[in-house]
C-alpha atoms as a PDB file:
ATOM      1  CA  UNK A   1      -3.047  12.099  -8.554  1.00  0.00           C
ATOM      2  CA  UNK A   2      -4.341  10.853  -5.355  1.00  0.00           C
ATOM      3  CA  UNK A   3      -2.594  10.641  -1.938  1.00  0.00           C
ATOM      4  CA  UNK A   4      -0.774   7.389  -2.791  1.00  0.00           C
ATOM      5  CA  UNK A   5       0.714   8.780  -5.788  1.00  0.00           C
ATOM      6  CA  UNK A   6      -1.386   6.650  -8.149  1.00  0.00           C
ATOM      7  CA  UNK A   7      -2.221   9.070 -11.177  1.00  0.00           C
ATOM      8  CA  UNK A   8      -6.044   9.787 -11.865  1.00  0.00           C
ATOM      9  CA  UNK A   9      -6.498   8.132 -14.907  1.00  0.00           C
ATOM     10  CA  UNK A  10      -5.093   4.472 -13.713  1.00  0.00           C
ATOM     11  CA  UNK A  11      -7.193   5.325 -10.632  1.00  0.00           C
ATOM     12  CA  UNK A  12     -10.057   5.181 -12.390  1.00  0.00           C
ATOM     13  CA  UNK A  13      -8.667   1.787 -14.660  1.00  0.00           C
ATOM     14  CA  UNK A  14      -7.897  -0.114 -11.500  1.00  0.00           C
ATOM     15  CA  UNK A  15     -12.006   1.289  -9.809  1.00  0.00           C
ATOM     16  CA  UNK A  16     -13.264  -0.021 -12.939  1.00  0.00           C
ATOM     17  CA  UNK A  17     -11.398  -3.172 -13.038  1.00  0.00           C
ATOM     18  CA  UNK A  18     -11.445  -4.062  -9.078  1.00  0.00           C
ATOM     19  CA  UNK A  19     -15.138  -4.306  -8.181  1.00  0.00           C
ATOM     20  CA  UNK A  20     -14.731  -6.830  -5.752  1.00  0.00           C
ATOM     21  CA  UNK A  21     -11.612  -7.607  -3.523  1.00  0.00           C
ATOM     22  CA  UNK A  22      -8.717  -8.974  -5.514  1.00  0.00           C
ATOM     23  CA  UNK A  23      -8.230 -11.616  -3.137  1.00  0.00           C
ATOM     24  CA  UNK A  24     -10.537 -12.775  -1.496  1.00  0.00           C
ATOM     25  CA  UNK A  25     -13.484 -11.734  -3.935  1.00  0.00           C
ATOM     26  CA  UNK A  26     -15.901 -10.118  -1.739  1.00  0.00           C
ATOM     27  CA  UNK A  27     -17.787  -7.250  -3.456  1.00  0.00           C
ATOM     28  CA  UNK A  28     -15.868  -3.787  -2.201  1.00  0.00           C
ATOM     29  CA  UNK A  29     -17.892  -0.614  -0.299  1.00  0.00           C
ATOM     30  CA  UNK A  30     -16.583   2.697  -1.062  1.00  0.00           C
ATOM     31  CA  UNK A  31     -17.309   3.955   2.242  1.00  0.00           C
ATOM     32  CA  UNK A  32     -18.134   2.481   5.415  1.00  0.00           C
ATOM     33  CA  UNK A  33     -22.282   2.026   5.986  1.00  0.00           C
ATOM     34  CA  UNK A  34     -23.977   3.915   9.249  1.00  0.00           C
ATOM     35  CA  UNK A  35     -23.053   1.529  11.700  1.00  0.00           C
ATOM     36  CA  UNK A  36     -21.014  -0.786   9.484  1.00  0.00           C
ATOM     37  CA  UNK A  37     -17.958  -2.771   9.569  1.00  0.00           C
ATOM     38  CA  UNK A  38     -14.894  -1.253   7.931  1.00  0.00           C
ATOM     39  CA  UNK A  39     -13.783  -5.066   6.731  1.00  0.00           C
ATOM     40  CA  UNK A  40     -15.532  -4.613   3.273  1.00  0.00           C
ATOM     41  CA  UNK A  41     -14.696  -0.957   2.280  1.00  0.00           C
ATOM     42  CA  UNK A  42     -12.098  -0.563  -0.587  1.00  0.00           C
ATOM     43  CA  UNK A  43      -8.685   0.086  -0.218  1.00  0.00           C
ATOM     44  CA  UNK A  44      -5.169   0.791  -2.531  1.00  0.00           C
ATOM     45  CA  UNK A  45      -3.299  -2.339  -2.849  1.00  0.00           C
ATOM     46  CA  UNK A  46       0.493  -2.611  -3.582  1.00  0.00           C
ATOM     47  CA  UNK A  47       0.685  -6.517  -4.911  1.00  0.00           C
ATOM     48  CA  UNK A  48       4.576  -6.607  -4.422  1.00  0.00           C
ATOM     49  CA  UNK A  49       4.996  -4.211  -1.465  1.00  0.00           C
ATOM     50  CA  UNK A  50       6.903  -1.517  -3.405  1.00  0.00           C
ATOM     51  CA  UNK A  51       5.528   1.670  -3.418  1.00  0.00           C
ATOM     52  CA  UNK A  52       7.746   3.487  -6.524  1.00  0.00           C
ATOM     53  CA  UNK A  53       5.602   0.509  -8.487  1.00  0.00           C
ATOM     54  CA  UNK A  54       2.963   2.256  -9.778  1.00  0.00           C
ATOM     55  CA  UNK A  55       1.546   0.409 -12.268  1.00  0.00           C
ATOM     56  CA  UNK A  56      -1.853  -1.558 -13.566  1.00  0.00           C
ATOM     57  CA  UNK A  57      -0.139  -4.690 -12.718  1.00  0.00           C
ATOM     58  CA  UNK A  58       0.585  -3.426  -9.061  1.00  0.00           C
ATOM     59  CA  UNK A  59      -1.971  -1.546  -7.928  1.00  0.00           C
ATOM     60  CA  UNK A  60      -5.123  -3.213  -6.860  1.00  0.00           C
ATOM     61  CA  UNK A  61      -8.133  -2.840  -4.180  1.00  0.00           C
ATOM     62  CA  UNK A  62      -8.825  -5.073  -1.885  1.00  0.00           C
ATOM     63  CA  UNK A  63     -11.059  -4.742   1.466  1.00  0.00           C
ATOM     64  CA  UNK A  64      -9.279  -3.693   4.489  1.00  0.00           C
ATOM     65  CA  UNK A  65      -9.291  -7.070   6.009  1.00  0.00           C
ATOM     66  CA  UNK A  66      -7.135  -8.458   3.325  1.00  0.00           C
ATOM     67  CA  UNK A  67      -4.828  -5.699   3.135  1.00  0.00           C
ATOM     68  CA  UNK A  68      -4.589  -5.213   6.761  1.00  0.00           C
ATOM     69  CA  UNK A  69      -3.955  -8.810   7.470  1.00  0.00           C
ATOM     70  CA  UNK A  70      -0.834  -8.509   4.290  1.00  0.00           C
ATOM     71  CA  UNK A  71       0.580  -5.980   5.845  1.00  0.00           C
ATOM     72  CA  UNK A  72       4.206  -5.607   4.405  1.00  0.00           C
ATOM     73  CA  UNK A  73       4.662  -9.393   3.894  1.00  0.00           C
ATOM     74  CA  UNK A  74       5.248 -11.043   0.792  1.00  0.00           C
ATOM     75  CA  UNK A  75       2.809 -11.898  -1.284  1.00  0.00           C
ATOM     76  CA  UNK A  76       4.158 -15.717  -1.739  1.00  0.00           C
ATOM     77  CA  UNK A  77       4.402 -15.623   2.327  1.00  0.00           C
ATOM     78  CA  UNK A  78       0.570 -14.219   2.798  1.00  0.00           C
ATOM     79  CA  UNK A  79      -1.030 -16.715   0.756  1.00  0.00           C
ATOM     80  CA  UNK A  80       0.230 -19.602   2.898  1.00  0.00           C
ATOM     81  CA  UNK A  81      -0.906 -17.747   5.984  1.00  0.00           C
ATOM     82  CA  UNK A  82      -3.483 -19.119   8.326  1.00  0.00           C
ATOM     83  CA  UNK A  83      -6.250 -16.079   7.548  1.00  0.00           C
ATOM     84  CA  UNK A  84      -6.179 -17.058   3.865  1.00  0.00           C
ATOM     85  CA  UNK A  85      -6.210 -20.871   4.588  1.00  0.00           C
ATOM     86  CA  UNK A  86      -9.218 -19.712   6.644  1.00  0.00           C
ATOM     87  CA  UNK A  87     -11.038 -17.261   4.050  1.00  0.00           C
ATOM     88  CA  UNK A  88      -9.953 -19.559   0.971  1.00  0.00           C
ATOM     89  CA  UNK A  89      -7.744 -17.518  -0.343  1.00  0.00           C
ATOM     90  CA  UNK A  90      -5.354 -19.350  -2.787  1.00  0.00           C
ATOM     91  CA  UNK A  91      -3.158 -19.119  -6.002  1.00  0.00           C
ATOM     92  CA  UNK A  92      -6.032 -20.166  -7.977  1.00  0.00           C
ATOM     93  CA  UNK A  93      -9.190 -18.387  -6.516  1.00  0.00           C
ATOM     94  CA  UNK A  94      -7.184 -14.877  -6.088  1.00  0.00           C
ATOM     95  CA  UNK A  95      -7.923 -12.292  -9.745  1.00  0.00           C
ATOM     96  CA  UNK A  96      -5.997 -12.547 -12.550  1.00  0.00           C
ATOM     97  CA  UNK A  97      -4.051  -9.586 -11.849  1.00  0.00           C
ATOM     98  CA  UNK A  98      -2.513 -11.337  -8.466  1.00  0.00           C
ATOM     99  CA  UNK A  99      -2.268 -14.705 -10.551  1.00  0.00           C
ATOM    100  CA  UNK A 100       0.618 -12.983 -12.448  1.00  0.00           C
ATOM    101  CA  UNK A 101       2.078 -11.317  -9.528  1.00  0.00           C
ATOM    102  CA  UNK A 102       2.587 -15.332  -8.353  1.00  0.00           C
END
C-alpha cells in the first residue's frame, strides 16, 4: 500500500492504465528531469474528491498542473474553469475513466 492508501496491486492497474494525464492527455514523467518543470510529472488523482474511494474508477494520474489547478473542486465545476477552457480540457477529450465520473 502506498502513502495514499491505494493498495499495490491497483497501483500498478491504474500505472499501467494512466500513461498519459487523464485530463488533459499529456504523456506523464515519473520524476522530475535535471532542471525540469514539475508540470508533467505524475501524480495520484481522486476523480470525485473523496479519499475513502479507493477504487479503479477513482483513482487516476494526472500531471501536477491538472491536479494542482482541481484542487478540492468538483469535478463538474473544474471542467468549466478557465485553465481547462485554456488547455482544452472538456467532457469529451478527458479518458474514459473521467467520462464516467461525468
Amino acid at each position: 500500500m502506498n502513502r495514499w492508501g491505494i493498495p499495490r496491486a491497483l497501483e500498478e492497474e491504474i500505472r499501467l492504465r494512466d500513461k498519459a494525464c487523464v485530463y488533459c492527455g499529456v504523456p506523464l514523467l515519473e520524476k522530475i528531469s535535471r532542471n525540469g518543470s514539475r508540470k508533467h510529472v505524475a501524480t495520484w488523482e481522486h476523480i470525485i474528491n473523496d479519499a475513502k474511494i479507493i477504487t479503479r474508477e477513482n483513482i487516476a494520474r494526472c500531471c501536477a498542473g491538472c491536479n494542482s489547478s482541481k484542487g478540492t473542486k468538483l469535478l463538474t465545476d473544474w471542467i468549466q474553469s478557465d485553465y481547462c477552457k485554456k488547455k482544452g480540457i472538456s467532457k469529451h477529450s478527458v479518458a474514459h475513466v473521467v467520462q464516467k465520473a461525468l
